[in-house]
C-alpha atoms as a PDB file:
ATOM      1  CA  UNK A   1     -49.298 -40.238  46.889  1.00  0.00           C
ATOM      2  CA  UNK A   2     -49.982 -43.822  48.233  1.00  0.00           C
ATOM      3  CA  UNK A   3     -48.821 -45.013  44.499  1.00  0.00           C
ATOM      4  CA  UNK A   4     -45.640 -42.818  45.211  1.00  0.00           C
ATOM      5  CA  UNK A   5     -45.061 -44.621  48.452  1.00  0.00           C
ATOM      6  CA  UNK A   6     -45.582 -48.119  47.091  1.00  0.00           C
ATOM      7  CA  UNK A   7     -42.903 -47.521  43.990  1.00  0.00           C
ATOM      8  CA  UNK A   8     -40.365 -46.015  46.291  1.00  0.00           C
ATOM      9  CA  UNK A   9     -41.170 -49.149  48.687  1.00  0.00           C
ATOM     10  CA  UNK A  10     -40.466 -51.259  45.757  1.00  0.00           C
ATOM     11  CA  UNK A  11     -37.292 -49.839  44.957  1.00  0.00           C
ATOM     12  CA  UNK A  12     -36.159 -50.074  48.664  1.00  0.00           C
ATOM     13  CA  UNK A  13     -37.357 -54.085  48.932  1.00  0.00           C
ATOM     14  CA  UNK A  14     -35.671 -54.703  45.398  1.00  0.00           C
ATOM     15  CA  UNK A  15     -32.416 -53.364  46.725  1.00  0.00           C
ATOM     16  CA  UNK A  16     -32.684 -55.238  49.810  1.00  0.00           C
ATOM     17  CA  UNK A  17     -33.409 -58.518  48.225  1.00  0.00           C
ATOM     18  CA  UNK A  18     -30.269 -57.932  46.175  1.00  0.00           C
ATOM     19  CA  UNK A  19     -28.562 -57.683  49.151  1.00  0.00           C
ATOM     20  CA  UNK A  20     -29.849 -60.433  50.488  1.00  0.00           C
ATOM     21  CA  UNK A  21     -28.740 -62.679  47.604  1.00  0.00           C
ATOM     22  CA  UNK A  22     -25.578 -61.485  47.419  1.00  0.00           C
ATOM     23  CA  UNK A  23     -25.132 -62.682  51.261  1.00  0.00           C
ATOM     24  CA  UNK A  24     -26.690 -65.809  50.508  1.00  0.00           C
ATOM     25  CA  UNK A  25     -24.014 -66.492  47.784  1.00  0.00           C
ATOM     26  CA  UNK A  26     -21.398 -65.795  50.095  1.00  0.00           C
ATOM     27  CA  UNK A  27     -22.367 -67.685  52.578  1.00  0.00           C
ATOM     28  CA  UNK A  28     -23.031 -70.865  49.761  1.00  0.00           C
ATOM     29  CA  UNK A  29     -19.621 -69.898  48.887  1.00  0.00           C
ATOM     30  CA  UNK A  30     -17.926 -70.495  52.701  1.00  0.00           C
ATOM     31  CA  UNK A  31     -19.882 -73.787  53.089  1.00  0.00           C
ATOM     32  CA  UNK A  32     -18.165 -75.115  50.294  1.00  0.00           C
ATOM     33  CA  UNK A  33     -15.016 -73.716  50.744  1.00  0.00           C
ATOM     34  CA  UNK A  34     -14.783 -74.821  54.940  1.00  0.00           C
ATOM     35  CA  UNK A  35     -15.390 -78.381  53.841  1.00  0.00           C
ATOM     36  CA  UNK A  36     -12.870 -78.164  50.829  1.00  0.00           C
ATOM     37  CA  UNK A  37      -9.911 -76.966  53.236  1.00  0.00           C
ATOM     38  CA  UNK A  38     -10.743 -79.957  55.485  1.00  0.00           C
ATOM     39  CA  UNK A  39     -10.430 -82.727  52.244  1.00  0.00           C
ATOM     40  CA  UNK A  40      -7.435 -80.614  51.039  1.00  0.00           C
ATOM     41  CA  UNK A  41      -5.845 -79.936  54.264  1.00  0.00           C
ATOM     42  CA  UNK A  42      -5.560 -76.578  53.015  1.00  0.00           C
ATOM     43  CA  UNK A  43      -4.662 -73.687  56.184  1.00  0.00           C
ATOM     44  CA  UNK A  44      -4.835 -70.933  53.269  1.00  0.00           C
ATOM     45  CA  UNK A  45      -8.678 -71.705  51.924  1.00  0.00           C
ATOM     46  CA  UNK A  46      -9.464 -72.263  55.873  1.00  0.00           C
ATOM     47  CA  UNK A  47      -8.431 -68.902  56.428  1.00  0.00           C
ATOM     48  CA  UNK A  48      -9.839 -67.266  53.640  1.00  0.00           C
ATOM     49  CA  UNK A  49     -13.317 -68.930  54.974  1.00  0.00           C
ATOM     50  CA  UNK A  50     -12.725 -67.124  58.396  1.00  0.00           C
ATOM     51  CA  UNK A  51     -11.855 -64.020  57.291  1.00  0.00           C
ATOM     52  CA  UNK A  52     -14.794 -63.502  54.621  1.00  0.00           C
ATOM     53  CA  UNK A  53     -16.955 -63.812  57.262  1.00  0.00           C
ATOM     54  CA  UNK A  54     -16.592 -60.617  58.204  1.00  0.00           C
ATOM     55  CA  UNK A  55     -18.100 -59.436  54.748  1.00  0.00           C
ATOM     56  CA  UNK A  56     -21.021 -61.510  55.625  1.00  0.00           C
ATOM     57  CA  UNK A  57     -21.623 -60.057  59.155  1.00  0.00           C
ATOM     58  CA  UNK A  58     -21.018 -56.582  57.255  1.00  0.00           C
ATOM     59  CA  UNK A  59     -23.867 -57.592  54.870  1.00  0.00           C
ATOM     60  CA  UNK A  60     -26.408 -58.532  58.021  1.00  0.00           C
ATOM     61  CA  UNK A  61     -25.699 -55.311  59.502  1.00  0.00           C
ATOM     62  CA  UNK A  62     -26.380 -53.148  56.439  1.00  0.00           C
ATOM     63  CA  UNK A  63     -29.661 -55.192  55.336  1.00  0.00           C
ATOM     64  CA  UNK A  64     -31.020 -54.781  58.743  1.00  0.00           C
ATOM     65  CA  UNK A  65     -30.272 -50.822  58.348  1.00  0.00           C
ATOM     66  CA  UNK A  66     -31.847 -50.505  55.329  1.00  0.00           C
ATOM     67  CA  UNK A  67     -34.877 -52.810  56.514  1.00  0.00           C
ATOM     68  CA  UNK A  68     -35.298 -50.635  59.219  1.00  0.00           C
ATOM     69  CA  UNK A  69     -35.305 -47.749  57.448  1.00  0.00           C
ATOM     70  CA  UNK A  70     -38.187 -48.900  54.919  1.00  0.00           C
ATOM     71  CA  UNK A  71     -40.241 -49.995  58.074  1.00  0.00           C
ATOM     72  CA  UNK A  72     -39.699 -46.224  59.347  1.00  0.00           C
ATOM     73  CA  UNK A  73     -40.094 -44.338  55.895  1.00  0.00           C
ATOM     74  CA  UNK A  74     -42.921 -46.200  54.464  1.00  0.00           C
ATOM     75  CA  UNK A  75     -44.902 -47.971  57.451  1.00  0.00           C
ATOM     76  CA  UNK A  76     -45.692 -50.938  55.436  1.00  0.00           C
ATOM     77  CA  UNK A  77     -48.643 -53.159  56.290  1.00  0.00           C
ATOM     78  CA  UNK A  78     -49.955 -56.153  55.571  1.00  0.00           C
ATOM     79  CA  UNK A  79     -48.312 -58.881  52.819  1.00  0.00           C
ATOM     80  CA  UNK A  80     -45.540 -55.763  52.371  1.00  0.00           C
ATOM     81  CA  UNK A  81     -44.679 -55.805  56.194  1.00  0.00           C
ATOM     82  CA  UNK A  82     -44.234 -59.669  55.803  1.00  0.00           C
ATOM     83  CA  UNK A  83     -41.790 -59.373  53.385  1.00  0.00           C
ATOM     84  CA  UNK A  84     -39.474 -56.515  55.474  1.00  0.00           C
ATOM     85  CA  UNK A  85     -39.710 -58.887  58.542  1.00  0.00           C
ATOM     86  CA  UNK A  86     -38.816 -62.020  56.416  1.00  0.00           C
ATOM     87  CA  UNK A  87     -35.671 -59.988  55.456  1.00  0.00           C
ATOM     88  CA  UNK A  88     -34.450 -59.859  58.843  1.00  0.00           C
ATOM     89  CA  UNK A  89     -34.915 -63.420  59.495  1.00  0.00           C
ATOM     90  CA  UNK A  90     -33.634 -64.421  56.284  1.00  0.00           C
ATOM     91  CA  UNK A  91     -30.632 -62.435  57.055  1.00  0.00           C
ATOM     92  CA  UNK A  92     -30.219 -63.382  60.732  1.00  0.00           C
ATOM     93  CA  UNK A  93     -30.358 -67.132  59.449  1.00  0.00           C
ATOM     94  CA  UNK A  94     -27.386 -66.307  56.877  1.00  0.00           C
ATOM     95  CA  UNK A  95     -25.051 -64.821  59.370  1.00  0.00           C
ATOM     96  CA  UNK A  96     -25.439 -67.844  61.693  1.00  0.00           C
ATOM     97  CA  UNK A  97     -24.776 -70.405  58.865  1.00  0.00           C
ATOM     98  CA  UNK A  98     -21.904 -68.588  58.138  1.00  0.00           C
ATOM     99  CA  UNK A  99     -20.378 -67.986  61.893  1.00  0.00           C
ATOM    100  CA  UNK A 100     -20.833 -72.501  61.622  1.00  0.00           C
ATOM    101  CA  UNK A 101     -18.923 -72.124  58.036  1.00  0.00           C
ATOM    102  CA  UNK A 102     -16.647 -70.167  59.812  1.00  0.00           C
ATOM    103  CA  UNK A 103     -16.414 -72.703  63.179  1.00  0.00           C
ATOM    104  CA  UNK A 104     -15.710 -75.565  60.369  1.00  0.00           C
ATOM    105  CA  UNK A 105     -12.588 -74.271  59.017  1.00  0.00           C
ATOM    106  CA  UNK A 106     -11.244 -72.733  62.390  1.00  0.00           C
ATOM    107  CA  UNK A 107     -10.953 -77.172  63.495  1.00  0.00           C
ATOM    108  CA  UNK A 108      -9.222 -77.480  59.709  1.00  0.00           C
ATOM    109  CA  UNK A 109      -6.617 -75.706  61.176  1.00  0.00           C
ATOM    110  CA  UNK A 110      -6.290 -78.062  64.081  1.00  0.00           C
ATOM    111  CA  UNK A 111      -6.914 -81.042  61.962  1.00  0.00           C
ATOM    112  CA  UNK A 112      -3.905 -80.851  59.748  1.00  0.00           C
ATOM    113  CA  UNK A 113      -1.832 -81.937  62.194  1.00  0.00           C
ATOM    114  CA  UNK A 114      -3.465 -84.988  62.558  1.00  0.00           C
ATOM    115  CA  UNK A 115      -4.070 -87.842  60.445  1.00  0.00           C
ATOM    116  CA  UNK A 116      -7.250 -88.536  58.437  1.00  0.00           C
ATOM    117  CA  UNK A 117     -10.099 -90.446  59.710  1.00  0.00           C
ATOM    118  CA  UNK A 118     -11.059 -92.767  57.134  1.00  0.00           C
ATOM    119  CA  UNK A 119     -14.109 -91.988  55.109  1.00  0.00           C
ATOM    120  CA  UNK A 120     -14.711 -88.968  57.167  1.00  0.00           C
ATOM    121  CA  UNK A 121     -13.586 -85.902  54.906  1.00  0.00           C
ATOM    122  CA  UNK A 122     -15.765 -87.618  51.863  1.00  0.00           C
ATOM    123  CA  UNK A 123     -19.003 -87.966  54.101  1.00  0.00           C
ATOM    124  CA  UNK A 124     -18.872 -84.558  55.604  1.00  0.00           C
ATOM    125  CA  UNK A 125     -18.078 -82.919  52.303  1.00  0.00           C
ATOM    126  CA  UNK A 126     -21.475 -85.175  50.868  1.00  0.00           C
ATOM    127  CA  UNK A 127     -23.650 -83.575  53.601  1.00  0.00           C
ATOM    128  CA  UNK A 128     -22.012 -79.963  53.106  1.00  0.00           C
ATOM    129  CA  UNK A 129     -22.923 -80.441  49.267  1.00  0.00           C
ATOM    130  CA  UNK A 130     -26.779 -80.767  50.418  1.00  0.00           C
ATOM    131  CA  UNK A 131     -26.708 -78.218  52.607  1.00  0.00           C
ATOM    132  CA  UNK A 132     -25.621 -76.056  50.202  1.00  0.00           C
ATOM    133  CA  UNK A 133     -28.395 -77.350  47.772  1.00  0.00           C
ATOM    134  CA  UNK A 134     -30.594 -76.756  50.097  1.00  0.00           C
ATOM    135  CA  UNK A 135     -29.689 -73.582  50.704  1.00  0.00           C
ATOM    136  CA  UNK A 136     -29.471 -72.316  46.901  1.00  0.00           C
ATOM    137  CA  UNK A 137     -33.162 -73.680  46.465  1.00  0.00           C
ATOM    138  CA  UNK A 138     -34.600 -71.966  49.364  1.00  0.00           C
ATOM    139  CA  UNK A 139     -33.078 -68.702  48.127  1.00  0.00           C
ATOM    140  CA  UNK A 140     -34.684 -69.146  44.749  1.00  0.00           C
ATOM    141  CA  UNK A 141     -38.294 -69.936  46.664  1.00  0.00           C
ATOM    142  CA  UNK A 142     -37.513 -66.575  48.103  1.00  0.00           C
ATOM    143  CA  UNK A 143     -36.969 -65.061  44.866  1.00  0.00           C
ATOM    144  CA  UNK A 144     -39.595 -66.350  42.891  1.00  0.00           C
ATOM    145  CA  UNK A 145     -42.040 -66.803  45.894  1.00  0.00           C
ATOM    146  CA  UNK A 146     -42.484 -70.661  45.074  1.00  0.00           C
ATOM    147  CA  UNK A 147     -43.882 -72.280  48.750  1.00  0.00           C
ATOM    148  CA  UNK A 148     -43.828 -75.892  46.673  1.00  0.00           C
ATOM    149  CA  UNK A 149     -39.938 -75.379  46.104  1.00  0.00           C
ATOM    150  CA  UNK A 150     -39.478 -73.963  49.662  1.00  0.00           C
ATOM    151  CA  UNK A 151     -41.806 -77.157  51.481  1.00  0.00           C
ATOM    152  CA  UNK A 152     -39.057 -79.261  49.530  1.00  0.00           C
ATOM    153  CA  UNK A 153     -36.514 -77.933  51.389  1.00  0.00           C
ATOM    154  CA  UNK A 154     -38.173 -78.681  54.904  1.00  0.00           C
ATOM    155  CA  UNK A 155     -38.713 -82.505  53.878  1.00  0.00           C
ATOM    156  CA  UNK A 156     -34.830 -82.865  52.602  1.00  0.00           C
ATOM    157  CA  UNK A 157     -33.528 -81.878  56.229  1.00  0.00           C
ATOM    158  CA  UNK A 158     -34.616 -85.074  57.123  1.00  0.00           C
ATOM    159  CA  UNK A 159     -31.965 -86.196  54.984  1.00  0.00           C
ATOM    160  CA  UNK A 160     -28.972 -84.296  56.383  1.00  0.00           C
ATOM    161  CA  UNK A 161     -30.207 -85.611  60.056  1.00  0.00           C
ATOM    162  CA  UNK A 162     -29.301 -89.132  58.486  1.00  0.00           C
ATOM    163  CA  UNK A 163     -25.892 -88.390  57.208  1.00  0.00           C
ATOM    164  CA  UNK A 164     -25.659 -86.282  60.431  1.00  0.00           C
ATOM    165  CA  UNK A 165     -26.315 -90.168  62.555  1.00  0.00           C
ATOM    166  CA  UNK A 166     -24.189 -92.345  60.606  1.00  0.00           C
ATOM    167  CA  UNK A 167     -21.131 -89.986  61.021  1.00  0.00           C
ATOM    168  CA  UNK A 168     -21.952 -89.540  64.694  1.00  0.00           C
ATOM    169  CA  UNK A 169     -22.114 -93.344  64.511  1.00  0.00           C
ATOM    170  CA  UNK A 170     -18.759 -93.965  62.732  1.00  0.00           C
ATOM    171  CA  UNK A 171     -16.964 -91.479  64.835  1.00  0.00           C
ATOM    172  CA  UNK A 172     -18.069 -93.342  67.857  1.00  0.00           C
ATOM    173  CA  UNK A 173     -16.856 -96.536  66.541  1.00  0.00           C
ATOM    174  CA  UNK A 174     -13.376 -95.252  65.158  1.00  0.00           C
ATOM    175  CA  UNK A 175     -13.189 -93.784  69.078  1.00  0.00           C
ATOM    176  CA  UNK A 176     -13.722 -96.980  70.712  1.00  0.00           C
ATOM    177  CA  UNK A 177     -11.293 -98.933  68.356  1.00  0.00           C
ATOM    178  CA  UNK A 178      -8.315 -96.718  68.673  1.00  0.00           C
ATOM    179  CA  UNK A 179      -8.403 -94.098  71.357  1.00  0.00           C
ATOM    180  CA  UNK A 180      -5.809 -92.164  69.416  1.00  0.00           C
ATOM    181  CA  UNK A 181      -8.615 -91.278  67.108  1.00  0.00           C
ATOM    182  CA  UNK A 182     -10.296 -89.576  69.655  1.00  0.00           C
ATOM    183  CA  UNK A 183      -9.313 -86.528  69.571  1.00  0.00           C
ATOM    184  CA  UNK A 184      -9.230 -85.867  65.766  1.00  0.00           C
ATOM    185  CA  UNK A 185     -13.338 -87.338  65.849  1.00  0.00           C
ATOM    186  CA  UNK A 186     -14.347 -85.097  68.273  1.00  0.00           C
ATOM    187  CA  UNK A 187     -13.189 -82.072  66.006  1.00  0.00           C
ATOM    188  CA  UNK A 188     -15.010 -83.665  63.230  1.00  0.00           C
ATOM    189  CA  UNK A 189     -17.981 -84.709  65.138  1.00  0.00           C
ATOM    190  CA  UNK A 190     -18.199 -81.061  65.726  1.00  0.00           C
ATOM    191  CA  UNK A 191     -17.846 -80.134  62.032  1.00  0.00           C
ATOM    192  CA  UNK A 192     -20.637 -82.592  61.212  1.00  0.00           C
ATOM    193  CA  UNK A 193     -22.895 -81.294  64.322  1.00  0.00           C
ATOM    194  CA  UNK A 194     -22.009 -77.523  62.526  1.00  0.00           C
ATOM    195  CA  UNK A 195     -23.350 -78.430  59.107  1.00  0.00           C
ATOM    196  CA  UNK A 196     -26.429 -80.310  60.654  1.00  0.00           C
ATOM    197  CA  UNK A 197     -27.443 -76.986  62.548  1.00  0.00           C
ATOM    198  CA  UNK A 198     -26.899 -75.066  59.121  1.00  0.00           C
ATOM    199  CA  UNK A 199     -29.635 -77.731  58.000  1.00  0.00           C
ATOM    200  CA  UNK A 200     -31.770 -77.193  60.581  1.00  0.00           C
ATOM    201  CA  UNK A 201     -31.164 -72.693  59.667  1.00  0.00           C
ATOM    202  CA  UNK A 202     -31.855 -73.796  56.230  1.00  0.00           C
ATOM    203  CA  UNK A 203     -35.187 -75.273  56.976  1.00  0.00           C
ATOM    204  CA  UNK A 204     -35.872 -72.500  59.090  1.00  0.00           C
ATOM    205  CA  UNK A 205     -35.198 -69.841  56.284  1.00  0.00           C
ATOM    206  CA  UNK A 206     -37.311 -72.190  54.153  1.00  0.00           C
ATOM    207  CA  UNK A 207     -40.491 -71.840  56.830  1.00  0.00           C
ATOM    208  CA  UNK A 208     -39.887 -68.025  56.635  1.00  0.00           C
ATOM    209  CA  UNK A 209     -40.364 -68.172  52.886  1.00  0.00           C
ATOM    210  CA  UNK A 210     -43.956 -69.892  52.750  1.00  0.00           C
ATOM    211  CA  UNK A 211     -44.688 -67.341  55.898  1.00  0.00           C
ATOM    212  CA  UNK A 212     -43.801 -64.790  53.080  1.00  0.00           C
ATOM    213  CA  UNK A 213     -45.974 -66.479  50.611  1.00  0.00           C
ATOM    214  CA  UNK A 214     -48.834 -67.649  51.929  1.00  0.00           C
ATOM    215  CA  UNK A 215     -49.305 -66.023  55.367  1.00  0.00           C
ATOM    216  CA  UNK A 216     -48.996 -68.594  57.898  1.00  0.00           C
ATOM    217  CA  UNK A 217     -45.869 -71.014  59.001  1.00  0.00           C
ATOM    218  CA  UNK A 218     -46.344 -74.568  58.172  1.00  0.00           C
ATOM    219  CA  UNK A 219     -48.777 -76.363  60.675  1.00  0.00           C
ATOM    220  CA  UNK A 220     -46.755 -79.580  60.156  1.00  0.00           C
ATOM    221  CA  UNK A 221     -44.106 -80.700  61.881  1.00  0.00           C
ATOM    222  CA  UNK A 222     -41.521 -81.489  59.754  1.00  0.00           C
ATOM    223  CA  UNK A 223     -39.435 -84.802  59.933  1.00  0.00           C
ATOM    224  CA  UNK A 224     -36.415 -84.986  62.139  1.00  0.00           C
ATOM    225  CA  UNK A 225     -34.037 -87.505  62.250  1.00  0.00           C
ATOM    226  CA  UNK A 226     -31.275 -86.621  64.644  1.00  0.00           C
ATOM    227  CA  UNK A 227     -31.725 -88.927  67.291  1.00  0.00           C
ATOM    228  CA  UNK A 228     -28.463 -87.898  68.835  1.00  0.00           C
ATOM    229  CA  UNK A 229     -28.107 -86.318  72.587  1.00  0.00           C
ATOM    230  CA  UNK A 230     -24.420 -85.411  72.555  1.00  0.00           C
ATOM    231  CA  UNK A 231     -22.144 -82.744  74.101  1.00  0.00           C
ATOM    232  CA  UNK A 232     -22.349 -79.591  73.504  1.00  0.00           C
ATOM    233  CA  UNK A 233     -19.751 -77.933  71.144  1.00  0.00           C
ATOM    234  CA  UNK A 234     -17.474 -75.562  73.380  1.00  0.00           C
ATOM    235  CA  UNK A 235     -16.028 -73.481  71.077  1.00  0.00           C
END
């Protein structure tokens, strides 16, 4: 019986974690994309980006279903109760970085009718790229169980809160220069802000995975370097 019960909880985890990889590819997928409609100007891709994310609140709702489900069916304990909560954080995590994705490419739609800030679409495209790195490794930690690979991910976050500083930076100077710039910098300061939080969900997601692994969250802080104490995004 208790052999039973642990291959049919297999089965149910191994379909979850499917699920969970297909929403992490997705949501790779938007972070990419939102950035690329900004550098292309493109109100098509945008759109696309804001309607997929639909899919990926879909994909939340069903992998907390079936999470729940295995919780109530087979009352797992112990490393195999760690993994069913890590789903739901892991997924939680996914459909926030992908509301941001989705936040980036609702401004692109605003932005077009604007001119470019110099240097701006480049840079935030640069620190969308790591994200996105960052996020593809964390989801293979989670799929192989590697804590080394995941702890990597927690130290690079340290570099998106740099690119994150010298945007903030350069938006504040291109403000003060031309005030017609204003406007257009505060939408990208925004975008930048967006993709720094999907950092900081990345890292997060990352934690989860040596949680998974080893049985205890990291006792280290690890290193931040926003410095910034701006407004809050509205929207």
């Amino acid at each position: 019986m208790n052999e039973h019960i642990s291959s049919a909880y297999d089965r149910d985890l191994e379909g979850i974690t499917t699920l969970i990889m297909r929403m992490g590819g997705l949501v790779e997928e938007a972070i990419l994309k939102a950035v690329q409609s900004l550098a292309d100007r493109d109100v098509e891709l945008a759109e696309e980006v804001r309607k997929g994310d639909k899919v990926i609140d879909a994909l939340e709702l069903q992998i907390n279903e079936e999470a729940a489900r295995t919780i109530a069916l087979r009352a797992p304990v112990s490393k195999d109760l760690r993994s069913i909560l890590t789903v739901f954080r892991l997924a939680a995590s996914l459909e926030r970085i992908g509301d941001y994705s989705k936040n980036i490419a609702k401004r692109t739609s605003v932005l077009v009718e604007m001119g470019p800030v110099h240097g701006s679409d480049a840079a935030l495209r640069r620190m969308a790229r790591e994200v996105e790195a960052m996020l593809k490794d964390t989801l293979d930690a989670y799929m192989r169980g590697d804590e080394k690979l995941a702890e990597s991910v927690r130290q690079r976050d340290h570099e998106v809160d740099q690119m994150y500083n010298a945007l903030f930076r350069e938006f504040l100077t291109f403000m003060m220069e031309d005030p017609r710039n204003i406007t257009a910098c505060m939408h990208l300061h925004f975008m930048a802000k967006n993709i720094e939080r999907m950092g900081d969900l990345t890292t997060n997601m990352a934690e989860q995975v040596i949680y998974l692994v080893t049985g205890e969250m990291p006792d280290e802080a690890r290193p931040k370097g926003d410095k910034t104490a701006f407004v809050t995004d509205p929207g």
